[in-house]
Structure formats: structure tokens, C-alpha cells
Protein backbone atom coordinates (compact mmCIF):
# COMPACT_ATOMS: atom_id res chain seq x y z
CA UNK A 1 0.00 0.00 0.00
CA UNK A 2 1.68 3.30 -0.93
CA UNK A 3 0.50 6.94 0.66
CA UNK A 4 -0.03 9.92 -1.61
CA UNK A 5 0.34 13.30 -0.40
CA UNK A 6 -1.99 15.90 -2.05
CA UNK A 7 -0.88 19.97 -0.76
CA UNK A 8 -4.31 21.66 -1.80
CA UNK A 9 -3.28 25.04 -2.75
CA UNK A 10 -4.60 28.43 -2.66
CA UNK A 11 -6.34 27.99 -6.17
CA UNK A 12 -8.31 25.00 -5.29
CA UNK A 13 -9.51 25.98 -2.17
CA UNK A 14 -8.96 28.98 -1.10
CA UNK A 15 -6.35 31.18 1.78
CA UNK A 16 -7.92 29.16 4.55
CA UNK A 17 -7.22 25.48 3.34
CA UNK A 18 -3.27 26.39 1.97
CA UNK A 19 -0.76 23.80 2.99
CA UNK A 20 -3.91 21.58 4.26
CA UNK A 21 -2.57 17.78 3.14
CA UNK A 22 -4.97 15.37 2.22
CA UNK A 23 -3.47 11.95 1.89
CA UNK A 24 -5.20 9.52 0.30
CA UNK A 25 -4.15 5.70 0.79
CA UNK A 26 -4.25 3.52 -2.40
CA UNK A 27 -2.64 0.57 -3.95
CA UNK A 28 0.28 0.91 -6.22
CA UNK A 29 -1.23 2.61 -9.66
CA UNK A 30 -4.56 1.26 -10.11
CA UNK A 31 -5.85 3.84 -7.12
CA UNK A 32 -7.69 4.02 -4.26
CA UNK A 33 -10.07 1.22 -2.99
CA UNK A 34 -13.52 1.91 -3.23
CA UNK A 35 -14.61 4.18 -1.05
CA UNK A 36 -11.63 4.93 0.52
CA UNK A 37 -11.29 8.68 -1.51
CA UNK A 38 -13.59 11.19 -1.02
CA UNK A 39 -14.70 13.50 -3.91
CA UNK A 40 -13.53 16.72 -4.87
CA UNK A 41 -17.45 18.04 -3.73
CA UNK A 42 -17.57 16.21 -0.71
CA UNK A 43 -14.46 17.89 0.29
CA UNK A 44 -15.63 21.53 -0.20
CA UNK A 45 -18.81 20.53 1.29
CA UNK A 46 -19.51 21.75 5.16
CA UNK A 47 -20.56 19.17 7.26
CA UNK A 48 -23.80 19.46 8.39
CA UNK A 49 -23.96 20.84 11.97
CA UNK A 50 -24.27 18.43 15.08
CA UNK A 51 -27.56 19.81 16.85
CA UNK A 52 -25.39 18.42 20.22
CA UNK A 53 -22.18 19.87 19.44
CA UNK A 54 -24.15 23.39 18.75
CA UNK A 55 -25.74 23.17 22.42
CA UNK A 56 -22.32 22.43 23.86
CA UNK A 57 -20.93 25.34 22.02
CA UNK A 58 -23.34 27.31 22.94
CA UNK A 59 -23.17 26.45 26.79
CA UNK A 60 -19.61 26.95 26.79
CA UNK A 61 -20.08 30.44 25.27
CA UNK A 62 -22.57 31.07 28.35
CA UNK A 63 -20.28 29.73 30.80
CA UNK A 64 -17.09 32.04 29.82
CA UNK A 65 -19.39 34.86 29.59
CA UNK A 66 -20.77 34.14 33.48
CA UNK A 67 -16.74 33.67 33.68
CA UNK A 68 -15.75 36.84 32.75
CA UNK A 69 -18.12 38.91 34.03
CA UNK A 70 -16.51 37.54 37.36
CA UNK A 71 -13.28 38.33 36.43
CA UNK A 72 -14.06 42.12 35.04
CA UNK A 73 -16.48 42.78 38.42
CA UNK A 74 -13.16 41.70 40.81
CA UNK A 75 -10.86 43.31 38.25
CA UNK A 76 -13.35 46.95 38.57
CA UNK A 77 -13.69 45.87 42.21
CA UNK A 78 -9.97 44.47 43.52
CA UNK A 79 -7.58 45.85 40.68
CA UNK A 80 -3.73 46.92 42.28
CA UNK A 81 -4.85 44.45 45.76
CA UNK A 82 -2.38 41.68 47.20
CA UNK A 83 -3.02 38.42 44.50
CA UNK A 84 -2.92 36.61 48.08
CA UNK A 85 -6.58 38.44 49.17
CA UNK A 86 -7.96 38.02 45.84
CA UNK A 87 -7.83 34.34 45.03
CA UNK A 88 -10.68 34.10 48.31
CA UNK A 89 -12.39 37.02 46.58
CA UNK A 90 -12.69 35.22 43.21
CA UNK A 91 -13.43 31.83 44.71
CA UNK A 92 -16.65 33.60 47.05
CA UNK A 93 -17.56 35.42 43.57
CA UNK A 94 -17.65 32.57 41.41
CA UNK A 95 -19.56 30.29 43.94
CA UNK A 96 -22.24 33.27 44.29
CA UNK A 97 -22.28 33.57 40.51
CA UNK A 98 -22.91 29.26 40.67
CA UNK A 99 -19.80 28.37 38.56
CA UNK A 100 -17.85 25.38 39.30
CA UNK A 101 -14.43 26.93 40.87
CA UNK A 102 -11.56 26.15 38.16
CA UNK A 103 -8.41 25.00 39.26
CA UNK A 104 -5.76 26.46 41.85
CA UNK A 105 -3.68 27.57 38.92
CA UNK A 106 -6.44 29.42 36.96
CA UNK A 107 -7.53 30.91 40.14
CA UNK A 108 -3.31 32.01 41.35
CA UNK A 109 -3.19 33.48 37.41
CA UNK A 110 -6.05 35.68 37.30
CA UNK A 111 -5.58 36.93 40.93
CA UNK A 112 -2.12 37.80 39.67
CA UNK A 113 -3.34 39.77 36.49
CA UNK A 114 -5.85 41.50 39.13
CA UNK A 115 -2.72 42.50 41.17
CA UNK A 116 -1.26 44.01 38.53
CA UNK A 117 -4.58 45.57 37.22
CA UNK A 118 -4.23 43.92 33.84
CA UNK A 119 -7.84 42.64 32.12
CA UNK A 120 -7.90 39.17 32.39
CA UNK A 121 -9.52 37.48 29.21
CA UNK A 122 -10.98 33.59 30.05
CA UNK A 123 -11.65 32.92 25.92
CA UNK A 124 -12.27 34.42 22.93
CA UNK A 125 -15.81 33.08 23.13
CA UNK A 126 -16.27 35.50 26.59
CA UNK A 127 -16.31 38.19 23.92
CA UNK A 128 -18.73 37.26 21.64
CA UNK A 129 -21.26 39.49 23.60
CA UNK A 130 -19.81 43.11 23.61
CA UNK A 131 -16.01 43.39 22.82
CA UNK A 132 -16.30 46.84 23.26
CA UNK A 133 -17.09 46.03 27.20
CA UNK A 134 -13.61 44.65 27.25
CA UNK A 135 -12.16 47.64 25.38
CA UNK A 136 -13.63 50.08 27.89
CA UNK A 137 -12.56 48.12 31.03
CA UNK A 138 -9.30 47.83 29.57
CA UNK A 139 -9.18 51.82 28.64
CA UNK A 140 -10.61 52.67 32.20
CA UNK A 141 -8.05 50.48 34.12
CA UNK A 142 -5.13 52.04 32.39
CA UNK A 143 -6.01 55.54 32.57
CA UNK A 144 -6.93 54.56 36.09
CA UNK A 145 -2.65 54.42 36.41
CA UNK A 146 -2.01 50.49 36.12
């Protein structure tokens, strides 16, 4: 059984799928098995969206967003304060807000960003509701002299 590499390049599928390999297992020069290569259109085509998948996704969006709305209330709350006194702060916060408590390390790491009075961002998906929230803590807490 030999292995083919295929590079699809910019002109087949685009920017996004550049230096994307597709390798495509076959026997010696009479090609693939049946089956075993998929067609240039089922390649391009999306898959169709996993109605489970899209409720995780979606829960995990909700849950950084709870998240960081912890995080920014401490950070507008605590900023330039010993990390020491706000690791208890965040903990109490996130149990009132009913989130599960993350681990030690998460906890030491934003307390330390607090310290420091830097914004503290849990995902990219925390954002997905109003960037420009983010912006405008992030403005306020350095003209604020952090």
C-alpha cells in the first residue's frame, strides 16, 4: 500500500485550506479502494452541523461569559490588591455567581493579572457578547494608572 500526499493550494480551495494535506491511501497505480477517496465536492462541502455539538458550544459560550463577568467585576472591584486576598475574593464570587471553581492555577493566574490591574480574558468566546465592554474596562483600568 503506498501513501499519496496531495498539498491543496490556494487555487483550489482557497487562503484558509493552503498547505492543508490530504493523503489519500491507495494501492500501487490502479488507485484508491472503493470508497476509501472522497470526492472533490464532498471535500468543499460543510458538514452538516451536530444539533449536540451546537448546544455544547453554545453552553460553553454562556459559561465564559458568566466567567468573565466575574473576572471584570473583581478586576473593577480588587484591581492593584495583594493576589494573596484576591484568590478568596474570586473563589466567594464565582460560587455566588454558581460556577464550578476552576483550578488552583487558573484561580493564582487571574488573581495575579488583578494585582497588577491587567484585564484578564478567560476565551475568545467570553467576547462574543460586547467586545467593546472589554475595550472600555481595559481603557478605564489604564487611565486609572495600572
Amino acid at each position: 500500500m503506498t501513501v499519496r500526499r496531495i498539498v491543496l493550494g490556494c487555487g483550489i480551495l482557497g487562503a484558509a485550506a493552503a498547505g492543508a494535506l490530504l493523503i489519500l491511501r491507495g494501492r500501487g497505480d490502479h488507485g484508491p479502494p472503493a470508497g476509501a477517496a472522497a470526492t472533490a465536492e464532498q471535500l468543499l462541502t460543510p458538514p452538516v452541523p451536530d444539533p449536540e455539538t451546537a448546544v455544547a458550544v453554545g453552553e460553553k459560550r454562556r459559561h465564559d461569559r458568566a466567567l468573565q463577568q466575574v473576572v471584570d467585576g473583581l478586576l473593577r472591584d480588587h484591581a492593584h490588591e495583594s493576589s494573596t486576598t484576591l484568590v478568596p475574593e474570586l473563589r466567594a464570587r464565582l460560587q455566588a455567581a454558581g460556577l464550578d471553581l476552576p483550578p488552583t492555577g487558573w484561580l493564582d493566574a487571574v488573581a495575579k493579572e488583578v494585582a497588577n490591574g491587567h484585564v484578564y480574558l478567560v476565551s475568545a468566546e467570553s467576547l462574543k457578547g460586547d467586545p467593546a465592554e472589554a475595550v472600555a474596562l481595559r481603557q478605564a483600568m489604564q487611565q486609572g494608572g495600572s
